[in-house]
N, C-alpha and C. Protein backbone atom coordinates (compact mmCIF):
# COMPACT_ATOMS: atom_id res chain seq x y z
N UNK A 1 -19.13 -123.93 -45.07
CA UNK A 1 -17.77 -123.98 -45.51
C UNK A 1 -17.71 -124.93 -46.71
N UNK A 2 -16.80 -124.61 -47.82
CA UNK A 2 -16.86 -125.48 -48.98
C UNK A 2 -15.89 -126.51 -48.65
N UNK A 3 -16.12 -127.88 -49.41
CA UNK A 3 -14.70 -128.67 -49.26
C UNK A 3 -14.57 -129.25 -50.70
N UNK A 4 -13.18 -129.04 -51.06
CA UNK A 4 -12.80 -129.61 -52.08
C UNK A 4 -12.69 -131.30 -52.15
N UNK A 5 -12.89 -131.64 -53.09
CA UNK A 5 -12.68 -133.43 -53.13
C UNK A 5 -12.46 -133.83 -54.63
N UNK A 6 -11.14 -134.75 -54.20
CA UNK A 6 -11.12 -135.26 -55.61
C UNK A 6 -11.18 -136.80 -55.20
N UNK A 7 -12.12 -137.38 -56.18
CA UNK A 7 -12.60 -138.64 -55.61
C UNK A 7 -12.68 -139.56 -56.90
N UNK A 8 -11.77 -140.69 -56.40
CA UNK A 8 -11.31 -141.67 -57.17
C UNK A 8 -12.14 -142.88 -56.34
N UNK A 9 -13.24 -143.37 -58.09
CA UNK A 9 -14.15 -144.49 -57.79
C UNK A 9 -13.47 -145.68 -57.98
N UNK A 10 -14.43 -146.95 -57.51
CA UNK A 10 -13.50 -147.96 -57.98
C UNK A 10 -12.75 -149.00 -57.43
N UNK A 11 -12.48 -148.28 -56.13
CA UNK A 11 -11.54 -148.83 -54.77
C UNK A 11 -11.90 -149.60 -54.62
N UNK A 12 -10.77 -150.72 -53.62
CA UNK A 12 -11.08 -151.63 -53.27
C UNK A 12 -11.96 -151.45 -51.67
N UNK A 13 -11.34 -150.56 -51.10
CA UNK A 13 -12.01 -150.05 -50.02
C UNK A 13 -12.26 -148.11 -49.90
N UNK A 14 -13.02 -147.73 -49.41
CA UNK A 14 -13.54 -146.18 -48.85
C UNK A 14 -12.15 -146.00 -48.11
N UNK A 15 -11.48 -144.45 -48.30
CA UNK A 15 -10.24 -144.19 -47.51
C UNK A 15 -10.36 -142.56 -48.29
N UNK A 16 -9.88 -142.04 -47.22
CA UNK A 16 -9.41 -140.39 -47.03
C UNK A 16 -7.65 -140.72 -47.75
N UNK A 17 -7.29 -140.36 -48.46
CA UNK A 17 -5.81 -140.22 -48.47
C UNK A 17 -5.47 -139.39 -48.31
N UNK A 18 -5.57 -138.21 -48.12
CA UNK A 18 -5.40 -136.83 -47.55
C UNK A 18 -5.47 -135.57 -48.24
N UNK A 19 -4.57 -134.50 -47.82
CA UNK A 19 -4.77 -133.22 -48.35
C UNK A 19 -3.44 -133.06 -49.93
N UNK A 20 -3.94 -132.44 -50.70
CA UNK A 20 -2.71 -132.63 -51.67
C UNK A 20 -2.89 -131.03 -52.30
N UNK A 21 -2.54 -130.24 -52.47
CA UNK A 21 -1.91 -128.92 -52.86
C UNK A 21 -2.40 -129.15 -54.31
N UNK A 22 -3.53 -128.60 -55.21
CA UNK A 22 -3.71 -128.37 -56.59
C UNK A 22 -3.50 -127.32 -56.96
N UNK A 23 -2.79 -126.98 -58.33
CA UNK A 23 -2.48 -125.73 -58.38
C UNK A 23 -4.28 -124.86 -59.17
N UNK A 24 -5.03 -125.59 -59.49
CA UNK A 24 -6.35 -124.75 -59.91
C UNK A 24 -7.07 -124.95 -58.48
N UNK A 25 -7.27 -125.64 -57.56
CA UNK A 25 -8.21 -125.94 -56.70
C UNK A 25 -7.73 -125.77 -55.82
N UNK A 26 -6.45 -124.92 -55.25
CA UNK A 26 -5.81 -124.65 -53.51
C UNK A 26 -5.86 -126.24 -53.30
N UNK A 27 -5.91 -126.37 -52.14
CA UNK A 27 -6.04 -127.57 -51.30
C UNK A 27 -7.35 -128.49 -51.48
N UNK A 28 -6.87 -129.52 -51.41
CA UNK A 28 -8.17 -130.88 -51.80
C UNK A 28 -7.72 -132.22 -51.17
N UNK A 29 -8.61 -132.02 -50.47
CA UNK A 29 -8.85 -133.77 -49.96
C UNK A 29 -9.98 -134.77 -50.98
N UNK A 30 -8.12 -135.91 -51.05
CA UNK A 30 -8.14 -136.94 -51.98
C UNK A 30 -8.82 -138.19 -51.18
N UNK A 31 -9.72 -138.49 -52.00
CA UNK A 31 -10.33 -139.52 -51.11
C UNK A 31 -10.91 -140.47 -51.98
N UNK A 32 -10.76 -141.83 -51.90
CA UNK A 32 -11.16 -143.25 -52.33
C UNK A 32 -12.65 -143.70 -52.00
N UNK A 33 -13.49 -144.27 -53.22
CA UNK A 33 -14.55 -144.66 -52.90
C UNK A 33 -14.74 -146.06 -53.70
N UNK A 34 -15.39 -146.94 -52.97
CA UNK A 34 -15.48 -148.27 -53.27
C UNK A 34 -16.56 -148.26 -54.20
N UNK A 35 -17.65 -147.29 -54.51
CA UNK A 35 -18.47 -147.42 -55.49
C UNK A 35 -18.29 -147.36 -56.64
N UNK A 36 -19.03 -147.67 -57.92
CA UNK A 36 -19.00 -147.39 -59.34
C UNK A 36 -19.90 -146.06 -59.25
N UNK A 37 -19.27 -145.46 -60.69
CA UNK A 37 -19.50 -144.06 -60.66
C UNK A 37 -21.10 -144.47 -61.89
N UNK A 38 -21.73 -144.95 -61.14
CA UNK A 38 -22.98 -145.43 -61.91
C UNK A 38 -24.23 -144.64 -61.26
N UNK A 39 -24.58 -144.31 -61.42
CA UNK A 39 -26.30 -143.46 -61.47
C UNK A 39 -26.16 -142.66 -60.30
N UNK A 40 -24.68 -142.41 -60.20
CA UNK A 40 -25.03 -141.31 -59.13
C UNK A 40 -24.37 -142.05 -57.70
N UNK A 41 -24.02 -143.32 -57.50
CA UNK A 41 -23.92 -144.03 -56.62
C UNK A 41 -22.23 -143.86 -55.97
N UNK A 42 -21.82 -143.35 -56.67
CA UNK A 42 -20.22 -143.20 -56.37
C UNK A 42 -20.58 -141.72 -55.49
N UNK A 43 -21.57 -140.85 -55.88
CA UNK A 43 -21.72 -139.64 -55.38
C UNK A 43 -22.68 -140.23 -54.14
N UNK A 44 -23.00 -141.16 -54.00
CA UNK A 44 -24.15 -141.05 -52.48
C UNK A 44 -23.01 -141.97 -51.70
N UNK A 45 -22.20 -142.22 -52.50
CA UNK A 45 -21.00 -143.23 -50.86
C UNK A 45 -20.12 -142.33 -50.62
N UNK A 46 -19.85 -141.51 -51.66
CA UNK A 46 -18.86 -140.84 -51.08
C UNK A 46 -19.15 -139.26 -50.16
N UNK A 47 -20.97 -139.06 -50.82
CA UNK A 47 -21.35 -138.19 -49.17
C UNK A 47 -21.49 -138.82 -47.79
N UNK A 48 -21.97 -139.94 -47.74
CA UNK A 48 -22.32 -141.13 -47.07
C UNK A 48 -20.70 -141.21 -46.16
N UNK A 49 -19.73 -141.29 -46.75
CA UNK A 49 -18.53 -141.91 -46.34
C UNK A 49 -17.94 -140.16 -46.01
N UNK A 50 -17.86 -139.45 -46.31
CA UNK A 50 -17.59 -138.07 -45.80
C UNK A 50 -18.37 -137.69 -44.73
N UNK A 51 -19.93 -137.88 -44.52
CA UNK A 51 -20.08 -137.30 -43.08
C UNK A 51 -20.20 -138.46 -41.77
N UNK A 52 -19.80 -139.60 -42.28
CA UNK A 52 -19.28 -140.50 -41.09
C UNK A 52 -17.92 -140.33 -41.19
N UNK A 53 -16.75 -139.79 -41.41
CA UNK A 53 -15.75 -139.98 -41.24
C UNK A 53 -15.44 -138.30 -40.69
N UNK A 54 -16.57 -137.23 -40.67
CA UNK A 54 -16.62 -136.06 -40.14
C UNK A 54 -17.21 -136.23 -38.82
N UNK A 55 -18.09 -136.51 -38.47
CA UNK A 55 -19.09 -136.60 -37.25
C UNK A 55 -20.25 -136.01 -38.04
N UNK A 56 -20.74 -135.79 -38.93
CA UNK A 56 -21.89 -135.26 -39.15
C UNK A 56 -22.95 -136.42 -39.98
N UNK A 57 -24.20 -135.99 -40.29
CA UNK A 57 -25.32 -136.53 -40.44
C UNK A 57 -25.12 -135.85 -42.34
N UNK A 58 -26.00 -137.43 -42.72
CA UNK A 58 -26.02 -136.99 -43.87
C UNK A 58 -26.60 -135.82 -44.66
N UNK A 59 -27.26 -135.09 -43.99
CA UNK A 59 -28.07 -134.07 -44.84
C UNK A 59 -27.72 -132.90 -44.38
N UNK A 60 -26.46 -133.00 -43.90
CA UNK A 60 -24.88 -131.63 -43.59
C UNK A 60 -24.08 -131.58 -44.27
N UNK A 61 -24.45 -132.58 -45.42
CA UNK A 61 -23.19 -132.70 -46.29
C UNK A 61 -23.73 -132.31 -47.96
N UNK A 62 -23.51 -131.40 -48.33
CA UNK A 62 -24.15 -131.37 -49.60
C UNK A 62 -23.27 -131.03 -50.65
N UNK A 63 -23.62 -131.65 -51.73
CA UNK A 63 -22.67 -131.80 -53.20
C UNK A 63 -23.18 -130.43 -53.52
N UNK A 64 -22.32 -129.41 -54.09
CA UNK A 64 -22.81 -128.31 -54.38
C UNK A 64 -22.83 -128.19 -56.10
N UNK A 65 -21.35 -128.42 -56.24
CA UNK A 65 -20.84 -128.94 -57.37
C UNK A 65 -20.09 -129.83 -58.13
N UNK A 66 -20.12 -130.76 -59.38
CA UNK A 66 -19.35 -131.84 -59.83
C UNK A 66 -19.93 -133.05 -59.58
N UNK A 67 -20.76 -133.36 -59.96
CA UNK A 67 -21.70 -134.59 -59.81
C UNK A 67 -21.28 -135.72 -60.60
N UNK A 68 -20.71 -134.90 -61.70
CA UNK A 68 -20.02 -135.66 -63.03
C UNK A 68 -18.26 -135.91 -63.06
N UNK A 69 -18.09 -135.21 -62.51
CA UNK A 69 -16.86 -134.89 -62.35
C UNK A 69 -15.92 -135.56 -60.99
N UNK A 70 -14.16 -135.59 -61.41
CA UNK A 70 -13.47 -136.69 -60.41
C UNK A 70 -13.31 -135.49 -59.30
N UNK A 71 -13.85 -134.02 -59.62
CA UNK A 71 -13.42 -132.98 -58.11
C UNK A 71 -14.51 -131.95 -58.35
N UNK A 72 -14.73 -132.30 -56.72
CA UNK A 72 -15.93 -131.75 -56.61
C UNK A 72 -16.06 -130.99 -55.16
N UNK A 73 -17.60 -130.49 -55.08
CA UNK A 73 -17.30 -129.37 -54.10
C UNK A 73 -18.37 -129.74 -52.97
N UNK A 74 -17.97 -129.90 -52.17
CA UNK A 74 -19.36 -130.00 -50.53
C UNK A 74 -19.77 -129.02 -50.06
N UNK A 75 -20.34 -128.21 -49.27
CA UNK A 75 -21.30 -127.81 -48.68
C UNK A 75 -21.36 -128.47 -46.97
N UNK A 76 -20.55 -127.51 -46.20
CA UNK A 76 -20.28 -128.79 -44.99
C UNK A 76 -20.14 -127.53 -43.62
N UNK A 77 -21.08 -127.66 -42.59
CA UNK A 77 -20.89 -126.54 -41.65
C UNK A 77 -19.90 -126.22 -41.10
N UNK A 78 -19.78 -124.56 -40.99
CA UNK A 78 -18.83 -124.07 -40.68
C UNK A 78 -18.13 -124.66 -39.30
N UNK A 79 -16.78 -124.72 -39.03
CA UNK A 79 -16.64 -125.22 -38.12
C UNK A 79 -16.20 -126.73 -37.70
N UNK A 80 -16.37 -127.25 -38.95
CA UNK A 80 -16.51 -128.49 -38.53
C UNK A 80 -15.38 -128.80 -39.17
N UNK A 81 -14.08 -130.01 -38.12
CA UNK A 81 -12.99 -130.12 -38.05
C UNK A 81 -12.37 -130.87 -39.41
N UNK A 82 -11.37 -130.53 -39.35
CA UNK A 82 -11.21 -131.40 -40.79
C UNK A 82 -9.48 -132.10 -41.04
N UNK A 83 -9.45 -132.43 -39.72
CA UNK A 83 -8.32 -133.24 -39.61
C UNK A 83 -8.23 -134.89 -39.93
């Protein structure tokens, strides 16, 4: 299953702020990451911080697309809850 994310580096703390209605991207969960968007490191907390805040293990969670980018796309098994 894909998941949308738009992810704002920078934070003072890691936080889900929730689901927000884009009109190019349907639905996207907005979510806060305490890292700098430096060598990649904003992208390993914020897989890191997505499959502990899912129940899953890190290597269930995969960046498919937007590495560079503030919205991006996961790679996350079907099924798996997303409340």
């Amino acid at each position: 299953m894909k998941l949308r994310v738009r992810a704002t580096p920078n934070a003072r703390q890691s936080e889900i702020i929730g689901w927000e209605d884009d009109p190019q991207a349907r639905m996207i969960l907005r979510v806060r990451i305490a890292a700098a968007p430096v060598d990649g490191e904003a992208n390993k907390a914020l897989r890191d911080f997505l499959a502990k805040s899912l129940g899953l293990s890190k290597s269930k969670v995969v960046l498919e697309k937007g590495s560079s980018s503030r919205f991006k796309i996961f790679e996350i098994p079907d099924g798996t809850a997303l409340t």
